[in-house]
PDB file of N, CA and C in Angstrom:
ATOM      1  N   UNK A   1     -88.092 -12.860 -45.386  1.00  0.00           N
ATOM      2  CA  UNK A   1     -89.096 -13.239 -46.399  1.00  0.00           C
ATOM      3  C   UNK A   1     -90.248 -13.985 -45.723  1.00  0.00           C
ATOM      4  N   UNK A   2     -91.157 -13.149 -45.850  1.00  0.00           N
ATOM      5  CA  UNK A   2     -92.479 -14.048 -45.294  1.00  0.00           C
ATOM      6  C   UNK A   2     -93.451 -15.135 -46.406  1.00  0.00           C
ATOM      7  N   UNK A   3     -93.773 -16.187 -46.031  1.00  0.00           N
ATOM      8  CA  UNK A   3     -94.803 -16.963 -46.331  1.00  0.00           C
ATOM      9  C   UNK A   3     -95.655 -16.138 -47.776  1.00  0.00           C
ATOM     10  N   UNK A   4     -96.225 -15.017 -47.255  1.00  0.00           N
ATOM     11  CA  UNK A   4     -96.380 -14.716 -48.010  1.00  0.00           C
ATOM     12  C   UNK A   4     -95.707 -14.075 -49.317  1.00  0.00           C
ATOM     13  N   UNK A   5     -95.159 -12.910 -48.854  1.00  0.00           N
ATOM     14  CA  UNK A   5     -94.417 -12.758 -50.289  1.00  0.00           C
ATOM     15  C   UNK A   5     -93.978 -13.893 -51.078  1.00  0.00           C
ATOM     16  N   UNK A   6     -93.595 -14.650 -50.698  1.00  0.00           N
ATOM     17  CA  UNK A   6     -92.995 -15.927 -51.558  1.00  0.00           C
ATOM     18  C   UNK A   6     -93.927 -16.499 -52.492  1.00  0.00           C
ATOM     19  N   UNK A   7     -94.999 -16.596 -51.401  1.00  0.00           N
ATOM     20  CA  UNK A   7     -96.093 -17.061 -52.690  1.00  0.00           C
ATOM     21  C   UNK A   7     -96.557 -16.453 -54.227  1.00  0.00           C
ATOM     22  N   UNK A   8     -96.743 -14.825 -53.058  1.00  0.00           N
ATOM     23  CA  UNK A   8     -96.958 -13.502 -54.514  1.00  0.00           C
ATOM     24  C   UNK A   8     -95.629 -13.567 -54.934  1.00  0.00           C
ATOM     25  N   UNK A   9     -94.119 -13.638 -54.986  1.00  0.00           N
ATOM     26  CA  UNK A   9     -93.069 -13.822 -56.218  1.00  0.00           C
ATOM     27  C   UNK A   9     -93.249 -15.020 -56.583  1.00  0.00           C
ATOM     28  N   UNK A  10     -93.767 -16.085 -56.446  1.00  0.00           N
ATOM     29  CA  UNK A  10     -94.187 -17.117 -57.274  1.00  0.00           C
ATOM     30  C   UNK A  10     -95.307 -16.946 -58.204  1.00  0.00           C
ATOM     31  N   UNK A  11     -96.505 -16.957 -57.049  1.00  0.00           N
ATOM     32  CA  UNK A  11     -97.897 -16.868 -58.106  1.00  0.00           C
ATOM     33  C   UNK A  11     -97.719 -15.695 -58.760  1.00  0.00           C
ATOM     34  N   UNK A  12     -97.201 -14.656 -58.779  1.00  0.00           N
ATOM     35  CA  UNK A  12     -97.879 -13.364 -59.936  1.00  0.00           C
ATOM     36  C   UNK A  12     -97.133 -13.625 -61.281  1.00  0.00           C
ATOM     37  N   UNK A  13     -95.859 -14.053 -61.339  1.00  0.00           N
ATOM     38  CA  UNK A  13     -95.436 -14.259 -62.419  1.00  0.00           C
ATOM     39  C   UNK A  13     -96.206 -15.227 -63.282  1.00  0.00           C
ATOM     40  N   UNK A  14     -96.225 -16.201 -62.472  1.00  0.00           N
ATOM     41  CA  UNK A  14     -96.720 -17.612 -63.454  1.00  0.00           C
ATOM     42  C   UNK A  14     -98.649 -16.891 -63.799  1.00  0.00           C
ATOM     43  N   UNK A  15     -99.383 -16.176 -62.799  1.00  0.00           N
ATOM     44  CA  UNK A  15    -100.479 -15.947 -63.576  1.00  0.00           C
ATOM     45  C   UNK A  15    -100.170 -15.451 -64.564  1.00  0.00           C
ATOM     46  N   UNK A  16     -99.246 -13.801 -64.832  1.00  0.00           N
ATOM     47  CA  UNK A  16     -98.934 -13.379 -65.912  1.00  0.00           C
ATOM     48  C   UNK A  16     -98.724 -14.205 -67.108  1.00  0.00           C
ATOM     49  N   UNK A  17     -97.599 -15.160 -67.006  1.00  0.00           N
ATOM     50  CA  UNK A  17     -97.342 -15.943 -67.704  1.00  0.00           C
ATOM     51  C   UNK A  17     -98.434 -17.022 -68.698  1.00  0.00           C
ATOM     52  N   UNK A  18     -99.373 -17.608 -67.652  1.00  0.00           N
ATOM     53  CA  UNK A  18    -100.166 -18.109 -67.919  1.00  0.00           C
ATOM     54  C   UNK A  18    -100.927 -16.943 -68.922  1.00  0.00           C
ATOM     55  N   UNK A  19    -101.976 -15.694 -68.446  1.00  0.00           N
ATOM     56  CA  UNK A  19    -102.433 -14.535 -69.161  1.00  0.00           C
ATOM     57  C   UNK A  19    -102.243 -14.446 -70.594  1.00  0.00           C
ATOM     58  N   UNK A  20    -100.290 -14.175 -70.582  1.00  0.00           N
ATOM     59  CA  UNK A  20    -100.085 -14.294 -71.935  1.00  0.00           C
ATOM     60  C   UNK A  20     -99.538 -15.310 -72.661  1.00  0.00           C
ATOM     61  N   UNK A  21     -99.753 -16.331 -72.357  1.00  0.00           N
ATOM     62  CA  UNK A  21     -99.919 -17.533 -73.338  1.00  0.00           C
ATOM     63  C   UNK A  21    -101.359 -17.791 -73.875  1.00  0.00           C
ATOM     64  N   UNK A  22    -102.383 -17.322 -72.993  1.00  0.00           N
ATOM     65  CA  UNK A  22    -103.815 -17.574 -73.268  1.00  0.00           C
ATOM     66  C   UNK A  22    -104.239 -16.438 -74.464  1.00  0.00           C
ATOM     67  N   UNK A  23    -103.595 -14.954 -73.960  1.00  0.00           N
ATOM     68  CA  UNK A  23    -104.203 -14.112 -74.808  1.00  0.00           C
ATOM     69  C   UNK A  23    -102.989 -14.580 -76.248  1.00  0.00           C
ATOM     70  N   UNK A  24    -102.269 -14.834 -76.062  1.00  0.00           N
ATOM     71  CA  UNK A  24    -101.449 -14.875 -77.558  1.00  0.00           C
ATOM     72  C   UNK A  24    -102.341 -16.320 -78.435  1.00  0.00           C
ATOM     73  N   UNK A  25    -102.553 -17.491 -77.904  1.00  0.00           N
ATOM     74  CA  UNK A  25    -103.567 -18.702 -78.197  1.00  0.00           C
ATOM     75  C   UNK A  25    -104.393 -17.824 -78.769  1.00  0.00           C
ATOM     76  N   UNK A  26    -105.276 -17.081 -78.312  1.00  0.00           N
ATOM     77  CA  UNK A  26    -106.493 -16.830 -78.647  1.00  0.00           C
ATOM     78  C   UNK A  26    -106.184 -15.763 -79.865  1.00  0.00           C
ATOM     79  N   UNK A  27    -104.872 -15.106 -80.029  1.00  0.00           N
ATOM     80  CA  UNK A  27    -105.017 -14.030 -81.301  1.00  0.00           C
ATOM     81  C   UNK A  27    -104.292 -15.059 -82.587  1.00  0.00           C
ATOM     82  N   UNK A  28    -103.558 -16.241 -81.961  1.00  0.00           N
ATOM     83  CA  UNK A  28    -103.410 -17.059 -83.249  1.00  0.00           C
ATOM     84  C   UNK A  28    -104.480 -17.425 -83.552  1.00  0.00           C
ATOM     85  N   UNK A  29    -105.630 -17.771 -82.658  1.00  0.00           N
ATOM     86  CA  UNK A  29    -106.823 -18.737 -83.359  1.00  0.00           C
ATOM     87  C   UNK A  29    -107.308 -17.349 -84.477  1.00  0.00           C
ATOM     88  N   UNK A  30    -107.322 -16.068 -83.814  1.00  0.00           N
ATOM     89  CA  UNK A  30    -108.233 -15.157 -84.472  1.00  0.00           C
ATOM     90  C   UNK A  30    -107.359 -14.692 -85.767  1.00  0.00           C
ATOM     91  N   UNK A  31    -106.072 -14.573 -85.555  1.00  0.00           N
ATOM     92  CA  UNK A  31    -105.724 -14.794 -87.231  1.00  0.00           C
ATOM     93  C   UNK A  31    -105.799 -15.872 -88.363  1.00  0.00           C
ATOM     94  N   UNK A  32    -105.481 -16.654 -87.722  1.00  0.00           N
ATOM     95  CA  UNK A  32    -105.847 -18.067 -88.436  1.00  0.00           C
ATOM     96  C   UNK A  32    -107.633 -18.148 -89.306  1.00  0.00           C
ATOM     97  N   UNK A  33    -108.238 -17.771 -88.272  1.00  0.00           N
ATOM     98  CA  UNK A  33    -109.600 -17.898 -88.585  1.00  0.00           C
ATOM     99  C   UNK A  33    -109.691 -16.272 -90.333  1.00  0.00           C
ATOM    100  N   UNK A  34    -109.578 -15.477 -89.655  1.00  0.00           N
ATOM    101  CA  UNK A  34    -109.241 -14.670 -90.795  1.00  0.00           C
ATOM    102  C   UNK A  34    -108.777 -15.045 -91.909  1.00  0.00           C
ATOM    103  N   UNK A  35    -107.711 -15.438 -91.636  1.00  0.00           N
ATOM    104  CA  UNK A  35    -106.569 -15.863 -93.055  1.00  0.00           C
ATOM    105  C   UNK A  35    -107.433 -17.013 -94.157  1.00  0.00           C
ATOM    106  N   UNK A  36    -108.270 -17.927 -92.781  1.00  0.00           N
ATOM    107  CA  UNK A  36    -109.089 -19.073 -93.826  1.00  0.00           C
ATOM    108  C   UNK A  36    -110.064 -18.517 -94.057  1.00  0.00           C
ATOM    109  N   UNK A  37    -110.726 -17.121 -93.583  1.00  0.00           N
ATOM    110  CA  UNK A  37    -111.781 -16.462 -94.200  1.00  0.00           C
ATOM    111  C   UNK A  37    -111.503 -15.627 -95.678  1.00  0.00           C
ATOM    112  N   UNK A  38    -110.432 -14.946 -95.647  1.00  0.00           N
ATOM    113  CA  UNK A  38    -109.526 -14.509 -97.023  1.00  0.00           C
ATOM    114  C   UNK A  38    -109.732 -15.408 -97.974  1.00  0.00           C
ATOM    115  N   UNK A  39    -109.335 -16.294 -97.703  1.00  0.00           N
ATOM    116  CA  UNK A  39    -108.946 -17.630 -98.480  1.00  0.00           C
ATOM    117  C   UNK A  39    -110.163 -18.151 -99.288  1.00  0.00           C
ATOM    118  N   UNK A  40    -111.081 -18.451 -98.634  1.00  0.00           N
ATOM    119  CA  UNK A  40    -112.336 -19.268 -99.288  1.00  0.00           C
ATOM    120  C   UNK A  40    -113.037 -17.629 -99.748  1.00  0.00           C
ATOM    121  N   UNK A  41    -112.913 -16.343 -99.499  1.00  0.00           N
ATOM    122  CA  UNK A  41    -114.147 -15.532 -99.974  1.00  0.00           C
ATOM    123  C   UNK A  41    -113.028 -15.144-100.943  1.00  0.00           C
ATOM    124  N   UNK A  42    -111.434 -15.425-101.208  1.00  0.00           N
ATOM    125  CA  UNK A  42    -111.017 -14.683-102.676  1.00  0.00           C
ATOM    126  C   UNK A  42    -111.254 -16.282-103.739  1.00  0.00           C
TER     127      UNK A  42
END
């Protein structure tokens, strides 16, 4: 195991990881925002 690989089986997961915690954040904000748009235009 070299130096490197170790790093890429460390870092690629956790970017992924990171990725989709950010893109899932960002589709709660965008439902949320919807749902209170529903809300005040019914």
């Amino acid at each position: 195991m070299t130096l490197k690989r170790v790093l890429v089986n460390i870092f690629l997961p956790l970017v992924l990881l990171i990725t989709i915690i950010i893109v899932g954040h960002q589709t709660q904000v965008q439902v949320r925002k919807s749902a209170e748009n529903e809300v005040t235009n019914n």
